[in-house]
N, C-alpha and C. Protein backbone atom coordinates (compact mmCIF):
# COMPACT_ATOMS: atom_id res chain seq x y z
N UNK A 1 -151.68 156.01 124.94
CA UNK A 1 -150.89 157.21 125.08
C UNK A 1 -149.41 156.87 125.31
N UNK A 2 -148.90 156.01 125.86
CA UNK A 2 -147.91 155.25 126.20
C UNK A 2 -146.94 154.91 125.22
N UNK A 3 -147.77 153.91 123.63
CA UNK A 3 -146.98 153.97 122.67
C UNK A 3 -146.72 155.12 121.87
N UNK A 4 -147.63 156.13 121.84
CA UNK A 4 -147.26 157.41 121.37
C UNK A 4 -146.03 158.23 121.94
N UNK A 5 -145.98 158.17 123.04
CA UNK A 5 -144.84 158.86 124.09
C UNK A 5 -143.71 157.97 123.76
N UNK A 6 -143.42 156.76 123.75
CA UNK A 6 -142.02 155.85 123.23
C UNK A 6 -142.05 156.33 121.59
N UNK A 7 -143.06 156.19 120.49
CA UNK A 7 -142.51 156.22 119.51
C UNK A 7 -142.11 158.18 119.22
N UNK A 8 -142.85 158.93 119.75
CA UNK A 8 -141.97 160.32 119.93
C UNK A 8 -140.53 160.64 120.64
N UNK A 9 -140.44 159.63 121.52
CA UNK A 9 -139.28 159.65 122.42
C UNK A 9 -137.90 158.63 121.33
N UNK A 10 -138.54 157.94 120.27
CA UNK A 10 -137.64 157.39 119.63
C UNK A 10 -137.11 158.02 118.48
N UNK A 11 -138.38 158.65 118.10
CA UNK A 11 -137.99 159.63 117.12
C UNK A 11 -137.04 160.94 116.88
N UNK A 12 -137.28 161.48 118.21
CA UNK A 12 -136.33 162.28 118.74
C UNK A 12 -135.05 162.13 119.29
N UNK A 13 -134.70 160.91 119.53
CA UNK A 13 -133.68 160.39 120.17
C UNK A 13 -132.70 159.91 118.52
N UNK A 14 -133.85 159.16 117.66
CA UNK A 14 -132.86 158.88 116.43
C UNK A 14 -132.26 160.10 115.74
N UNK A 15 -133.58 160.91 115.73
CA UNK A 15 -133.00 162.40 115.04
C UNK A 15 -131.70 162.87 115.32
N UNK A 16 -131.82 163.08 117.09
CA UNK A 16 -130.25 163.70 117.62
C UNK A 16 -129.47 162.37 117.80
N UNK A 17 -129.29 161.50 117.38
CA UNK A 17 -128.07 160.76 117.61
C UNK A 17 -128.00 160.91 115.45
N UNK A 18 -128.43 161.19 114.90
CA UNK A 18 -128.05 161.75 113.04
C UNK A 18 -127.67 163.06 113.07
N UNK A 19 -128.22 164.16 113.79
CA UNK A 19 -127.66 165.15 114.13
C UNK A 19 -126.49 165.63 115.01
N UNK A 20 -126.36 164.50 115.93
CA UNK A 20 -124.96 164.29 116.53
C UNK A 20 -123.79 163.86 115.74
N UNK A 21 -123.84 162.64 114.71
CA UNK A 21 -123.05 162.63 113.66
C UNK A 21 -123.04 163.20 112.79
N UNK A 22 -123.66 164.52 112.63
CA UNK A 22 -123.02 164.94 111.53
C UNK A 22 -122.61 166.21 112.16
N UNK A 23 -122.71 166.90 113.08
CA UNK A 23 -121.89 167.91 113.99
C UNK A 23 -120.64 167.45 114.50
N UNK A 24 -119.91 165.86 113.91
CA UNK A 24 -118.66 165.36 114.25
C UNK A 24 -117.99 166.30 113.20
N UNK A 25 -117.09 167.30 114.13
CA UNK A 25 -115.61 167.61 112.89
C UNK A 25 -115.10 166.40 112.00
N UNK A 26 -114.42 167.04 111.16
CA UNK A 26 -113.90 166.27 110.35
C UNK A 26 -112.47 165.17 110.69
N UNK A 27 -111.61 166.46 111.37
CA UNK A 27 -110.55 165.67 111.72
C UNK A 27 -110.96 164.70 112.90
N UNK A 28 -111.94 164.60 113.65
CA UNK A 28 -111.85 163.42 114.37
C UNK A 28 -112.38 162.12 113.59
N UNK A 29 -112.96 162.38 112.59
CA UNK A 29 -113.30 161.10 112.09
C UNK A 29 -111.79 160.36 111.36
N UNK A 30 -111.04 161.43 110.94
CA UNK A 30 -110.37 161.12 110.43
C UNK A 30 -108.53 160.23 111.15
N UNK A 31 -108.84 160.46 112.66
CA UNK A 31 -108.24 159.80 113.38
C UNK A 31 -107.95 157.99 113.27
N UNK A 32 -106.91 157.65 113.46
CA UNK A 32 -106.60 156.04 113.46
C UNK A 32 -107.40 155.16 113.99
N UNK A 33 -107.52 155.76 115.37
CA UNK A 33 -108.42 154.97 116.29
C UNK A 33 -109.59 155.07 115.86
N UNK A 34 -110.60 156.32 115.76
CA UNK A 34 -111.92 156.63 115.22
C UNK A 34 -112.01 155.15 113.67
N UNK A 35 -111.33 155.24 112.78
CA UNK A 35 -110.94 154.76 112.05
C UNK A 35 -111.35 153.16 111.55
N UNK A 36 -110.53 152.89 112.65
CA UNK A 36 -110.36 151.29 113.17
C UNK A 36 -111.82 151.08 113.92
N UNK A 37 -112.03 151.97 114.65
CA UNK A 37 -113.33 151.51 115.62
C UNK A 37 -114.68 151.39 114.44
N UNK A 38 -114.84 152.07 113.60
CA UNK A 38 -115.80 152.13 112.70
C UNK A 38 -115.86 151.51 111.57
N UNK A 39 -114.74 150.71 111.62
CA UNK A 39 -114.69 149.55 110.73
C UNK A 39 -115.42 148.20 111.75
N UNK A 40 -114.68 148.15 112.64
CA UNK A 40 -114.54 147.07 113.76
C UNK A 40 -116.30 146.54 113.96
N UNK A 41 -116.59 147.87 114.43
CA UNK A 41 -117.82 148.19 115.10
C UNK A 41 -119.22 147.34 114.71
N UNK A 42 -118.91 147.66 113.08
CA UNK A 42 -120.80 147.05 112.45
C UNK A 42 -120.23 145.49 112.93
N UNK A 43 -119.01 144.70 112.63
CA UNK A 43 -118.82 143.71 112.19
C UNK A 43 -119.18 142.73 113.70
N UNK A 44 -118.61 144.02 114.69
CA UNK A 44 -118.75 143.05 116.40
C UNK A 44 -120.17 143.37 116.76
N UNK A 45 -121.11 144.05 116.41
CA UNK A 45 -122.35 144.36 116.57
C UNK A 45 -123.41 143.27 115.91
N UNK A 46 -122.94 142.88 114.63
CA UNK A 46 -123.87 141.86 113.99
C UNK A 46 -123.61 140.88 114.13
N UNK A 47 -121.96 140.29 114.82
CA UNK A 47 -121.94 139.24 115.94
C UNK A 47 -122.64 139.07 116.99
N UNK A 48 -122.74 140.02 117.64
CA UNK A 48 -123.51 139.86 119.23
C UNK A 48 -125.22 139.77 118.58
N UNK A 49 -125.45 140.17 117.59
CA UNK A 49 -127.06 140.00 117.35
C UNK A 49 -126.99 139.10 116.79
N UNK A 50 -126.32 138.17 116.21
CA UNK A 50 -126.56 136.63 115.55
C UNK A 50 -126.23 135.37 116.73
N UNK A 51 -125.23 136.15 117.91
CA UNK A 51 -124.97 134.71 119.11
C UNK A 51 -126.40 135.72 120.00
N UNK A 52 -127.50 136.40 119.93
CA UNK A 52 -127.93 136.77 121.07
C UNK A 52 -129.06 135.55 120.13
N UNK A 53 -129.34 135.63 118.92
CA UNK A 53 -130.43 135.36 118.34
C UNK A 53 -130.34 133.65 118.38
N UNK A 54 -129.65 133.15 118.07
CA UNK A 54 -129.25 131.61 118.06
C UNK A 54 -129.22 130.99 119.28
N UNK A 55 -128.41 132.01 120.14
CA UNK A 55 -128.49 130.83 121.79
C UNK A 55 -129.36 131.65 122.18
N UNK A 56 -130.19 132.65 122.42
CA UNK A 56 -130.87 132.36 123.40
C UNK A 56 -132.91 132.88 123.11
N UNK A 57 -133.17 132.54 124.86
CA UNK A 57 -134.72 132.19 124.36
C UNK A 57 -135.16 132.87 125.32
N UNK A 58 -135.55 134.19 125.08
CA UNK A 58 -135.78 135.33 126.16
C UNK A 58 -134.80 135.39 127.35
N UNK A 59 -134.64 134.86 128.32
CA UNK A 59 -133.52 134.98 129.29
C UNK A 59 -132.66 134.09 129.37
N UNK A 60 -133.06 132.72 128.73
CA UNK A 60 -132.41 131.55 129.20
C UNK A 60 -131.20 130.97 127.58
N UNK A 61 -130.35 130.32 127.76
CA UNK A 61 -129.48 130.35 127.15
C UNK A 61 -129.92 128.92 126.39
N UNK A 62 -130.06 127.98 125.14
CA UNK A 62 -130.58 127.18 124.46
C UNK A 62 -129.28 127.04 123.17
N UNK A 63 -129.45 125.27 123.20
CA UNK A 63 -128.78 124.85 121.77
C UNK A 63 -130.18 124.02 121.50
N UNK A 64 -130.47 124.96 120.11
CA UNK A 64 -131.73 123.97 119.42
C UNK A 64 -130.77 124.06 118.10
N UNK A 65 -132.18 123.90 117.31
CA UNK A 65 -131.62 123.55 115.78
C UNK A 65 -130.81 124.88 115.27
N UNK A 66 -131.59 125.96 115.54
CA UNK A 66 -130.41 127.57 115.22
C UNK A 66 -129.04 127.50 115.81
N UNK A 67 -128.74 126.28 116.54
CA UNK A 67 -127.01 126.54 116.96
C UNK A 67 -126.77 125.63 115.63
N UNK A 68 -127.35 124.60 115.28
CA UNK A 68 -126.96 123.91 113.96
C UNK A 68 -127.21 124.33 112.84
N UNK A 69 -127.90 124.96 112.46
CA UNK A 69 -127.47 126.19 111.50
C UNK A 69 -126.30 126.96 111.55
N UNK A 70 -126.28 127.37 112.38
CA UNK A 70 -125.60 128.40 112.68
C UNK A 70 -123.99 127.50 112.73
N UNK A 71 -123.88 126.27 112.81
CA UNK A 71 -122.39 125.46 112.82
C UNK A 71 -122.51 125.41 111.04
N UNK A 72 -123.24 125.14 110.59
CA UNK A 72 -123.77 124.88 109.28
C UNK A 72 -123.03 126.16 108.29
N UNK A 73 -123.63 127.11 108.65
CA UNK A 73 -123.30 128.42 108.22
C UNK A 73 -121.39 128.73 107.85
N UNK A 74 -121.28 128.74 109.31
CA UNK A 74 -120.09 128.36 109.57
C UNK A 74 -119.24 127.48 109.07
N UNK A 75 -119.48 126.27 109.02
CA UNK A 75 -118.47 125.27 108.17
C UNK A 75 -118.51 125.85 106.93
N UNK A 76 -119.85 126.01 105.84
CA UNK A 76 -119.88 126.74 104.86
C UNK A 76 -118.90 128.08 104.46
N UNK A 77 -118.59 128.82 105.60
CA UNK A 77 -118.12 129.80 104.76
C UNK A 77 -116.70 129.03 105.14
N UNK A 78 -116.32 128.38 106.15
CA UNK A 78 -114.85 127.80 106.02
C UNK A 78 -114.18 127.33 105.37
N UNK A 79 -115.18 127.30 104.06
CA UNK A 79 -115.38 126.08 103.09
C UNK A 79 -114.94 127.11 101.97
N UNK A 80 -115.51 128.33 102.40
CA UNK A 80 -115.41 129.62 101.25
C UNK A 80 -116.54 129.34 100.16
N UNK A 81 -117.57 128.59 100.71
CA UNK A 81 -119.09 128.90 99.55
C UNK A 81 -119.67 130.15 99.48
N UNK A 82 -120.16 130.32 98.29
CA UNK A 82 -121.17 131.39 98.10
C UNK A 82 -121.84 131.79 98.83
N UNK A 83 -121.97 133.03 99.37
CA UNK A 83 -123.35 133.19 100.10
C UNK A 83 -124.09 133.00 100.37
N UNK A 84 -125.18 132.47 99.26
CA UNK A 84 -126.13 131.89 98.74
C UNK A 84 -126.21 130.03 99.05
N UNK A 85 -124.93 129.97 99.37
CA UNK A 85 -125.10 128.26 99.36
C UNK A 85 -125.02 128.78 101.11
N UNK A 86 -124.38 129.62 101.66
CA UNK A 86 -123.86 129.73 103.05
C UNK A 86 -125.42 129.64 103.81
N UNK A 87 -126.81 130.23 103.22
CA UNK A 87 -127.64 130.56 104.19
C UNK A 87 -128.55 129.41 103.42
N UNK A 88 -127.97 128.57 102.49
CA UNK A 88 -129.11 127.45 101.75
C UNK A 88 -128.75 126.40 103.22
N UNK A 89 -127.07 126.07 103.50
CA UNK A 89 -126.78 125.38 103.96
C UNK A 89 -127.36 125.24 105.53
N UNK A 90 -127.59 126.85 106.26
CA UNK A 90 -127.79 127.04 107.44
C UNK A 90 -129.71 126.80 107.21
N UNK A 91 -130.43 126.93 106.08
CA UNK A 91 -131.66 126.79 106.70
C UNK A 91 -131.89 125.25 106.37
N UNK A 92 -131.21 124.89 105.37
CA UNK A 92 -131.65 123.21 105.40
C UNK A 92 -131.16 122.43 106.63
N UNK A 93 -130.09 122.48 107.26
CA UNK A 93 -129.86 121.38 108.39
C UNK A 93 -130.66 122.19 109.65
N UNK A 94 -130.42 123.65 109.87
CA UNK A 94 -131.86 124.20 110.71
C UNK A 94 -133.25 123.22 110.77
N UNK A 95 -133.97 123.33 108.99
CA UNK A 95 -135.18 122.62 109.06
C UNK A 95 -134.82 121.11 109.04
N UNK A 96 -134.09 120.63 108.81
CA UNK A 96 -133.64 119.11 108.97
C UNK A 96 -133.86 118.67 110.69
N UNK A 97 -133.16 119.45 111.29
CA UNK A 97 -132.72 119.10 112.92
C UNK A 97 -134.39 119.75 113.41
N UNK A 98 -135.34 120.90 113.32
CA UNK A 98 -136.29 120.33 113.85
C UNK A 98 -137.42 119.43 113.20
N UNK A 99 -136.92 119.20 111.94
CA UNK A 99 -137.82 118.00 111.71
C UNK A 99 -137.70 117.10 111.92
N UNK A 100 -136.14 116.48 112.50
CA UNK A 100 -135.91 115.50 113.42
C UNK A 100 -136.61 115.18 115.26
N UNK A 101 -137.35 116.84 115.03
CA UNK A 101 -137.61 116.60 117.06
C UNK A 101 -136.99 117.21 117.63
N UNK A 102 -135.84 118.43 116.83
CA UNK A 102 -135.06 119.52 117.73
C UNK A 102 -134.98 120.68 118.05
């Protein structure tokens, strides 16, 4: 009964936060700040879910092989590679470093 009550309570909660955006007037979206923040926003959000996902390990904070990917990744796009080479690069030294024991 429990998961029924969370997934109704989620459902309803996603509904009115889609029904909350779209009862936004127009001119506030159309504000500088509004603007800027909703550009800003996805880009600092899928940061914090790629450093929550890489360092850590339920509560505790960890450098395994996903921080070396994840440097991997990184040098790659510094590099300005393809996409495609960007996440070839992050899962091969990933599976490299724990097939080393890491």
């Amino acid at each position: 009964m429990n998961i029924w009550l969370a997934i109704g309570l989620t459902v309803v909660g996603c509904y009115a936060v889609k029904l909350a955006g779209l009862l936004v007037p127009a001119g506030v979206l159309e504000r500088p700040l509004v603007r800027r923040l909703a550009a800003l926003l996805p880009v600092a959000l899928l940061a914090a879910l790629t450093a929550q996902q890489a360092f850590a390990d339920g509560r505790a904070l960890v450098l395994d092989a996903r921080a070396a990917g994840l440097a991997a990744a990184a040098a790659a796009l510094l590099l300005r590679a393809p996409f495609l080479l960007v996440v070839a690069a992050a899962v091969l030294v990933t599976a490299g470093v724990r097939a080393l024991g890491g």
